[in-house]
PDB file of N, CA and C in Angstrom:
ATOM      1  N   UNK A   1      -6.983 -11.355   3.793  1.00  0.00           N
ATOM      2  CA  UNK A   1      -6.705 -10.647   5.035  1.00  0.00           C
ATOM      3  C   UNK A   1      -6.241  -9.218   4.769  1.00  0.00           C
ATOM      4  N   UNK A   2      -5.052  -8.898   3.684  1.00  0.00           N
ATOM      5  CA  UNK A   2      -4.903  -7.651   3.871  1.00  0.00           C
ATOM      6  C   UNK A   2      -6.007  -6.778   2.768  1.00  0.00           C
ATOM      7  N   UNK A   3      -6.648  -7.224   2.080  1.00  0.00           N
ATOM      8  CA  UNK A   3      -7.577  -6.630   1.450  1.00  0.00           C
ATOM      9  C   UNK A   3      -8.135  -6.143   2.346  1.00  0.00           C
ATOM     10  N   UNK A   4      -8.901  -6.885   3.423  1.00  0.00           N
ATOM     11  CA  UNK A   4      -9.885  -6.440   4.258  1.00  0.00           C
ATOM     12  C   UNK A   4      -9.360  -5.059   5.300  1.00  0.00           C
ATOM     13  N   UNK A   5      -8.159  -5.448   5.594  1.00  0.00           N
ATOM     14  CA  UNK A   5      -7.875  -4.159   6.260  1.00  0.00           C
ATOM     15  C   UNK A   5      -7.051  -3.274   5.746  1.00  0.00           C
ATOM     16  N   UNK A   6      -6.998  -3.346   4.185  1.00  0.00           N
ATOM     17  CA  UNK A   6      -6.419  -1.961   3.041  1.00  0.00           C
ATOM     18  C   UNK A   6      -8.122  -1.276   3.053  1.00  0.00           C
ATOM     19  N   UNK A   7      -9.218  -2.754   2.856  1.00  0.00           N
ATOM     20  CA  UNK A   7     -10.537  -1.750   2.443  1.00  0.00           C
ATOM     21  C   UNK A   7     -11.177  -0.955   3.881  1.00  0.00           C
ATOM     22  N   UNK A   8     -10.612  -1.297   4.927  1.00  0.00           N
ATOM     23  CA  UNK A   8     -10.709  -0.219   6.265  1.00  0.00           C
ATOM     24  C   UNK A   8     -10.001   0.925   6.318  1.00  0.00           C
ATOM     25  N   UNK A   9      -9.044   1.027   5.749  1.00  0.00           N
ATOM     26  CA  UNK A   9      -7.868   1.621   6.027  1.00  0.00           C
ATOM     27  C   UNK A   9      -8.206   2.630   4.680  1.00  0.00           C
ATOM     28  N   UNK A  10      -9.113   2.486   3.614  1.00  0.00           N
ATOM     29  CA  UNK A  10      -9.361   3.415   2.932  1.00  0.00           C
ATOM     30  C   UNK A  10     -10.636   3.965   3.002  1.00  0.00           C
ATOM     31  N   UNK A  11     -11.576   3.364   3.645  1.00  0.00           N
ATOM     32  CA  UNK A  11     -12.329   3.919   4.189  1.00  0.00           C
ATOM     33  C   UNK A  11     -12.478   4.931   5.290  1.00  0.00           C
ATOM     34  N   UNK A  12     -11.270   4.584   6.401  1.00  0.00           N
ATOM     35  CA  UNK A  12     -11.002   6.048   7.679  1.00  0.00           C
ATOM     36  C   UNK A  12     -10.434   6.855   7.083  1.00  0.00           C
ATOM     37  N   UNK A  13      -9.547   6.416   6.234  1.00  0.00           N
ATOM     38  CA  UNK A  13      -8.822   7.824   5.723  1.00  0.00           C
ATOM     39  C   UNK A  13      -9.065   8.523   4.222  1.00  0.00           C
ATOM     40  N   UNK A  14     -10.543   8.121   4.027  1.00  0.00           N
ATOM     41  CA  UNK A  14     -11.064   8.645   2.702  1.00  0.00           C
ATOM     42  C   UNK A  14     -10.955   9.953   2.517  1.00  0.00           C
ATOM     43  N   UNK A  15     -10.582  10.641   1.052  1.00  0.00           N
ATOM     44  CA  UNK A  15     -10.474  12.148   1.327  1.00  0.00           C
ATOM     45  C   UNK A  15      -9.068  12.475   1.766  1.00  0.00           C
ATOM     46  N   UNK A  16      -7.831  11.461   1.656  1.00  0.00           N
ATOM     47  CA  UNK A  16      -6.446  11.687   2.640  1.00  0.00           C
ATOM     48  C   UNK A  16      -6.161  10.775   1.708  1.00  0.00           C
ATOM     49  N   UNK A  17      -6.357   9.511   1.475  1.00  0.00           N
ATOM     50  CA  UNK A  17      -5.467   8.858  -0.109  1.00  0.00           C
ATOM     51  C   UNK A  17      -6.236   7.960  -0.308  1.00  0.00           C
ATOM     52  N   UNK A  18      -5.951   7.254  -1.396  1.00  0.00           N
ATOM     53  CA  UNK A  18      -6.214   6.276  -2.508  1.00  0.00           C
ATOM     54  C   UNK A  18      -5.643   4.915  -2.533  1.00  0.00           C
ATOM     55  N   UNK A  19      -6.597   4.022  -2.669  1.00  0.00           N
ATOM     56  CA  UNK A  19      -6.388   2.727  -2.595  1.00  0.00           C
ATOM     57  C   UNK A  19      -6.345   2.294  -3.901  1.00  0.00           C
ATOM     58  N   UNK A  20      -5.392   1.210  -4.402  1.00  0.00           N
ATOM     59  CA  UNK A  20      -5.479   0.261  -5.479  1.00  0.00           C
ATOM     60  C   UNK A  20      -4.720  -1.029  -5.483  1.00  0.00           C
ATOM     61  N   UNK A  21      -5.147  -2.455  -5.561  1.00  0.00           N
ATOM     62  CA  UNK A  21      -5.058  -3.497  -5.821  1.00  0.00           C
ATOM     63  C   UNK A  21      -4.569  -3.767  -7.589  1.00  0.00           C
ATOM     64  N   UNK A  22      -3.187  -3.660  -7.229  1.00  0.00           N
ATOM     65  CA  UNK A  22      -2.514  -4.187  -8.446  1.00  0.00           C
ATOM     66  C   UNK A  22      -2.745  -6.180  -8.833  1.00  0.00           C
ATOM     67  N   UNK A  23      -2.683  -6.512  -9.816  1.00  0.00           N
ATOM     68  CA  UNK A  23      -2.764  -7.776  -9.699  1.00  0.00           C
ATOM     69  C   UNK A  23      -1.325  -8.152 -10.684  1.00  0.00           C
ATOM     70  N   UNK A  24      -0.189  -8.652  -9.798  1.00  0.00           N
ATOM     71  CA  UNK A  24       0.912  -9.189 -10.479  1.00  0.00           C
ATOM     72  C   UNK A  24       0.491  -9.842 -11.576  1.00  0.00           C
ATOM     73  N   UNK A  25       0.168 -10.775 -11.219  1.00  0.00           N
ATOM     74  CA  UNK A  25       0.332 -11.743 -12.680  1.00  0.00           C
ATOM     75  C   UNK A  25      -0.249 -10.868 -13.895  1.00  0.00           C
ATOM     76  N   UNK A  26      -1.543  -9.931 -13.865  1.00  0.00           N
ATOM     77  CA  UNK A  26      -1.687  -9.280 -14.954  1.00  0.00           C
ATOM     78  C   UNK A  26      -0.731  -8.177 -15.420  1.00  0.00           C
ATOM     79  N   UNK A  27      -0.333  -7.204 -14.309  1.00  0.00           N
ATOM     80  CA  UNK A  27       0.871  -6.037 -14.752  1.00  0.00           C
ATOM     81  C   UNK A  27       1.829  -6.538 -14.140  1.00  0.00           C
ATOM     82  N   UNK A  28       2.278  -7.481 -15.000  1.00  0.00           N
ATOM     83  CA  UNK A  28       4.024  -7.490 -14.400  1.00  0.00           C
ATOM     84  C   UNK A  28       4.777  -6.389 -14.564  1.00  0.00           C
ATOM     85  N   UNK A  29       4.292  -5.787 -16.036  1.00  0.00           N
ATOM     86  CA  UNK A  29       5.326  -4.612 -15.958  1.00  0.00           C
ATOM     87  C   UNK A  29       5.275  -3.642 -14.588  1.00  0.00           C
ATOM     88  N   UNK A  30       3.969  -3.332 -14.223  1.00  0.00           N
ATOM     89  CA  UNK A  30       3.881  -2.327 -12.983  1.00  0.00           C
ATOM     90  C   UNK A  30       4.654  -3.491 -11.689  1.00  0.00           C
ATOM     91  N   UNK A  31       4.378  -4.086 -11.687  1.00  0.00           N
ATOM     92  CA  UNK A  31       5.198  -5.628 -10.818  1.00  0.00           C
ATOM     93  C   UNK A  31       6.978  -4.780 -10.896  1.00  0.00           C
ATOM     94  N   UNK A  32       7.541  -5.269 -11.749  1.00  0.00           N
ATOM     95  CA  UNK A  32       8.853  -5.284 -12.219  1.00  0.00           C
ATOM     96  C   UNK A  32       9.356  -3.737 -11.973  1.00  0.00           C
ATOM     97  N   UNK A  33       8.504  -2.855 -12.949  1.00  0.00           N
ATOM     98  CA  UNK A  33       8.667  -1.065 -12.214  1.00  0.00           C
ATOM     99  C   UNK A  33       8.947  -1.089 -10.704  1.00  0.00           C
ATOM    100  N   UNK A  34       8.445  -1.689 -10.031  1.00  0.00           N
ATOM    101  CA  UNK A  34       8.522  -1.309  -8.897  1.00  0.00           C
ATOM    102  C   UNK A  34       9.066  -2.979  -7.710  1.00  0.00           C
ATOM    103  N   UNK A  35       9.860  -3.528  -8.685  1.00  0.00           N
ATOM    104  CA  UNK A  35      10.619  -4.812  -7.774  1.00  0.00           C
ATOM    105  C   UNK A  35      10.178  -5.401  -7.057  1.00  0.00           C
ATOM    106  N   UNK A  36       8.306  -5.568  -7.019  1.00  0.00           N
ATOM    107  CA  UNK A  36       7.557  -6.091  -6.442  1.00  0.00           C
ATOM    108  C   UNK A  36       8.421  -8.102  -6.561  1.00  0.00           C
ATOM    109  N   UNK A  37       8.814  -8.406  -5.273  1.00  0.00           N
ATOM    110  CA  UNK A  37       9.249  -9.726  -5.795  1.00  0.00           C
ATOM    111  C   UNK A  37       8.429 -10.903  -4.695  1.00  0.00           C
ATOM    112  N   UNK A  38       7.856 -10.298  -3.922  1.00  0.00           N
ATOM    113  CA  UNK A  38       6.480 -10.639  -2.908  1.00  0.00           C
ATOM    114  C   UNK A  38       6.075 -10.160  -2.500  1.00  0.00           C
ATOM    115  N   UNK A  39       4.524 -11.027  -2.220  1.00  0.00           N
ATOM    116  CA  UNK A  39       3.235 -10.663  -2.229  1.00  0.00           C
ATOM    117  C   UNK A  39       2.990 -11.137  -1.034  1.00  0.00           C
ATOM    118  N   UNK A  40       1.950 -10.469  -0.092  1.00  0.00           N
ATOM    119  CA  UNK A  40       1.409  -8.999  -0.330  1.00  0.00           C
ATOM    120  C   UNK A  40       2.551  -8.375  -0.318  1.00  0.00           C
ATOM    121  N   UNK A  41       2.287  -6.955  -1.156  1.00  0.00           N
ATOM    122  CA  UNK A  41       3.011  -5.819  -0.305  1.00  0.00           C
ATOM    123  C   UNK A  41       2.090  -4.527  -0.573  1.00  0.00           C
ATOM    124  N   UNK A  42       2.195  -3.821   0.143  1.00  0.00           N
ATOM    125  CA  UNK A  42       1.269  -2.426   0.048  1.00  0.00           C
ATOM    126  C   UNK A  42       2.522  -1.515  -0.253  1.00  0.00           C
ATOM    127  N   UNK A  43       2.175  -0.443  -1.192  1.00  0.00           N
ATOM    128  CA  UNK A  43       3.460   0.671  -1.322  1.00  0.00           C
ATOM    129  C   UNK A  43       2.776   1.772  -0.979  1.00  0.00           C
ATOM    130  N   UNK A  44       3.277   3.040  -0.594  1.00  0.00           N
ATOM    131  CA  UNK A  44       2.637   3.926  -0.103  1.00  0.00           C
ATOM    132  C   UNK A  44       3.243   5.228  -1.074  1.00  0.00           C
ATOM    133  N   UNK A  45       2.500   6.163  -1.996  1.00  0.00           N
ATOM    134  CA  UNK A  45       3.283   7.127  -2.836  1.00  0.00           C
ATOM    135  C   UNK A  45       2.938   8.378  -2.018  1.00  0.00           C
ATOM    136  N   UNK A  46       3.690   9.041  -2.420  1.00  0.00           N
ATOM    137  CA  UNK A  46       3.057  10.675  -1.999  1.00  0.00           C
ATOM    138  C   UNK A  46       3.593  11.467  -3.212  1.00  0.00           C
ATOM    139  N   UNK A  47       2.775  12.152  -4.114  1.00  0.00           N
ATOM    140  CA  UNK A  47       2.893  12.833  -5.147  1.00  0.00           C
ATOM    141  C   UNK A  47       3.803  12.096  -6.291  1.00  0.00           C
ATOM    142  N   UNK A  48       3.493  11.016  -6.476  1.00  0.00           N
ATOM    143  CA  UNK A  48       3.845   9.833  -7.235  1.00  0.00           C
ATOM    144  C   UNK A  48       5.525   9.299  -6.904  1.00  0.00           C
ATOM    145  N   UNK A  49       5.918   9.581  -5.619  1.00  0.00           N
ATOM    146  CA  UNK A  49       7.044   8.902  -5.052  1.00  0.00           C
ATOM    147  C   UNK A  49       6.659   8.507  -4.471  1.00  0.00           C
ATOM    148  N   UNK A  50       7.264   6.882  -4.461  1.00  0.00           N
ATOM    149  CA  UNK A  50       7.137   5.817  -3.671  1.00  0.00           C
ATOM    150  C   UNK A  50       8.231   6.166  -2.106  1.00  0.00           C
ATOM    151  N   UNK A  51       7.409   6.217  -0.964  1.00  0.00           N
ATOM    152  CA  UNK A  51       7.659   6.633   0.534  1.00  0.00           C
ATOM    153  C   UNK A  51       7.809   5.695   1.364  1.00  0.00           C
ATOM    154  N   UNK A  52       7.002   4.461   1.096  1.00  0.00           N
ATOM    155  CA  UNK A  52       7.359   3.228   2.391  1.00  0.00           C
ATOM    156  C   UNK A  52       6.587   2.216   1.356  1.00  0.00           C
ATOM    157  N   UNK A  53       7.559   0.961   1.606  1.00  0.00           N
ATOM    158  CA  UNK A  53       6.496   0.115   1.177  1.00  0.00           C
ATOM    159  C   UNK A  53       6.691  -1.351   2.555  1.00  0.00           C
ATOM    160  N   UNK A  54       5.915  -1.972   2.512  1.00  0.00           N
ATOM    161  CA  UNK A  54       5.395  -2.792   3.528  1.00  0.00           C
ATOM    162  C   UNK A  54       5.272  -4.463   2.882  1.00  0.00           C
ATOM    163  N   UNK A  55       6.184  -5.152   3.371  1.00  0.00           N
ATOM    164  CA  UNK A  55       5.799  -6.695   2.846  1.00  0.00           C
ATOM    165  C   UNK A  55       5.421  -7.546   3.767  1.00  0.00           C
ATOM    166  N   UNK A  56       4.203  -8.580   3.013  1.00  0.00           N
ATOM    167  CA  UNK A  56       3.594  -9.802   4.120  1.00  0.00           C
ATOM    168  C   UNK A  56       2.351  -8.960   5.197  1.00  0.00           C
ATOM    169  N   UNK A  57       2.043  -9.818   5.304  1.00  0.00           N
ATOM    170  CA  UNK A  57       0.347  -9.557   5.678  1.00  0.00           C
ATOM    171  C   UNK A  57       0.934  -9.010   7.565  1.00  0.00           C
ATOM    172  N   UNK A  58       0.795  -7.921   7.626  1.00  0.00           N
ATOM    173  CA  UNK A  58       0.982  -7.150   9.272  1.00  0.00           C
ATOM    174  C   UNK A  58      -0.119  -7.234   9.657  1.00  0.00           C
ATOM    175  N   UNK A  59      -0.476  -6.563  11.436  1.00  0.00           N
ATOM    176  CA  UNK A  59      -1.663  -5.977  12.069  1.00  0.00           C
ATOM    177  C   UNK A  59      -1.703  -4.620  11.432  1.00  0.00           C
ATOM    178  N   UNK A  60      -3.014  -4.092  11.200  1.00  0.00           N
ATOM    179  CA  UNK A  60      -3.523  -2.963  11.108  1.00  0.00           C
ATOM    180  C   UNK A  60      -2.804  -2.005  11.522  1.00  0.00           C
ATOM    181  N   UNK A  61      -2.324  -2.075  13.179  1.00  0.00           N
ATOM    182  CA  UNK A  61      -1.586  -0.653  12.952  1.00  0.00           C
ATOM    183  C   UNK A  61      -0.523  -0.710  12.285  1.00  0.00           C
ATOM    184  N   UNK A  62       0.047  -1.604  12.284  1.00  0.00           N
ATOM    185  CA  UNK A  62       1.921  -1.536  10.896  1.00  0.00           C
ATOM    186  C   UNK A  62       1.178  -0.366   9.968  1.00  0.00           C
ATOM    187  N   UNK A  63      -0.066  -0.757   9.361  1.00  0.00           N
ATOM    188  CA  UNK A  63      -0.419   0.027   8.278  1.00  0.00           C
ATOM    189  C   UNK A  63      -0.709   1.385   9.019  1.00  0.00           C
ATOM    190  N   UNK A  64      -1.091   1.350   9.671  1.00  0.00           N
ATOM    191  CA  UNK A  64      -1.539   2.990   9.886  1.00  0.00           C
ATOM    192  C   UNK A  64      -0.134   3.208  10.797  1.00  0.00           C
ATOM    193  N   UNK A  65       0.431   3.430  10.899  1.00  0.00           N
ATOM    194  CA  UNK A  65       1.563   3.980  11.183  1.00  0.00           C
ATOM    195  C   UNK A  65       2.390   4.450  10.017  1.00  0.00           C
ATOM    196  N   UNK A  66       2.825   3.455   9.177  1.00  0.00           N
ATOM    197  CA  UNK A  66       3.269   3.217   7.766  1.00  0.00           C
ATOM    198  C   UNK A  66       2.401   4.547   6.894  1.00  0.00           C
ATOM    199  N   UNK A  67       1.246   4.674   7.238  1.00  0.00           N
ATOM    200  CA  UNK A  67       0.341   5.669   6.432  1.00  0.00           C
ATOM    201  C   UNK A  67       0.042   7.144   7.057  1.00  0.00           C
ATOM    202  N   UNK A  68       0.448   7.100   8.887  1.00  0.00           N
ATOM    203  CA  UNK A  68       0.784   8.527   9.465  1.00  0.00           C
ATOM    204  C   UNK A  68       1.767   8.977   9.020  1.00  0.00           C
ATOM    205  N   UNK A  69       2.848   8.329   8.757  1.00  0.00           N
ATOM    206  CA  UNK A  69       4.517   8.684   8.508  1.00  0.00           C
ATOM    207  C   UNK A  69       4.268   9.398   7.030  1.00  0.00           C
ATOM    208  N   UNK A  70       3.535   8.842   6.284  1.00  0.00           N
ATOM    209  CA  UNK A  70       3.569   9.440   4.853  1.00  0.00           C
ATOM    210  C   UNK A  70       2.956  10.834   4.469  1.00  0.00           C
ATOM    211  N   UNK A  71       1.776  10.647   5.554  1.00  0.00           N
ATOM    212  CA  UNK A  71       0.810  11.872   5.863  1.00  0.00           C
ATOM    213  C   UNK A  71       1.773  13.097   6.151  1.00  0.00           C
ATOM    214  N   UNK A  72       2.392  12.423   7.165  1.00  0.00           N
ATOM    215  CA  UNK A  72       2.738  13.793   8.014  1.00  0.00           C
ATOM    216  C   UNK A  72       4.138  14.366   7.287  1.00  0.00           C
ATOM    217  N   UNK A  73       5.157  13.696   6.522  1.00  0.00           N
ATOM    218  CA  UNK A  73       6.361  13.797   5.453  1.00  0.00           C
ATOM    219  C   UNK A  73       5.883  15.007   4.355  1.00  0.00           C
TER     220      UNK A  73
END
């Protein structure tokens, strides 16, 4: 579920940021860096600071709201 609407959500706003699917169990260390302690969560960076992050599967707009706020910061 949230794959499908991270891979929408990087598609409208292509050219504005970057999508990536971490996989815990393989980088725990990137896991642990960042206190990932459940899944899903989407984090949102802006110039490699972490700005909002988001846990458990929301509606679409949580995310695009979550992703105007970062835009516009």
């Amino acid at each position: 579920m949230v794959h499908r609407v991270i891979d929408e959500l990087a598609a409208e706003y292509a050219g504005k940021l970057n999508c990536f699917v971490l996989n815990t169990d393989n980088d725990l260390k990137i896991a642990e860096e960042y206190e990932i302690k459940a899944v899903p969560v989407v984090l949102l960076f802006k110039k490699g600071k972490k700005c909002e992050s988001v846990v458990g599967t929301m509606p679409k707009e949580f995310y695009v709201a979550a992703i105007d706020r970062v835009l516009k910061s």
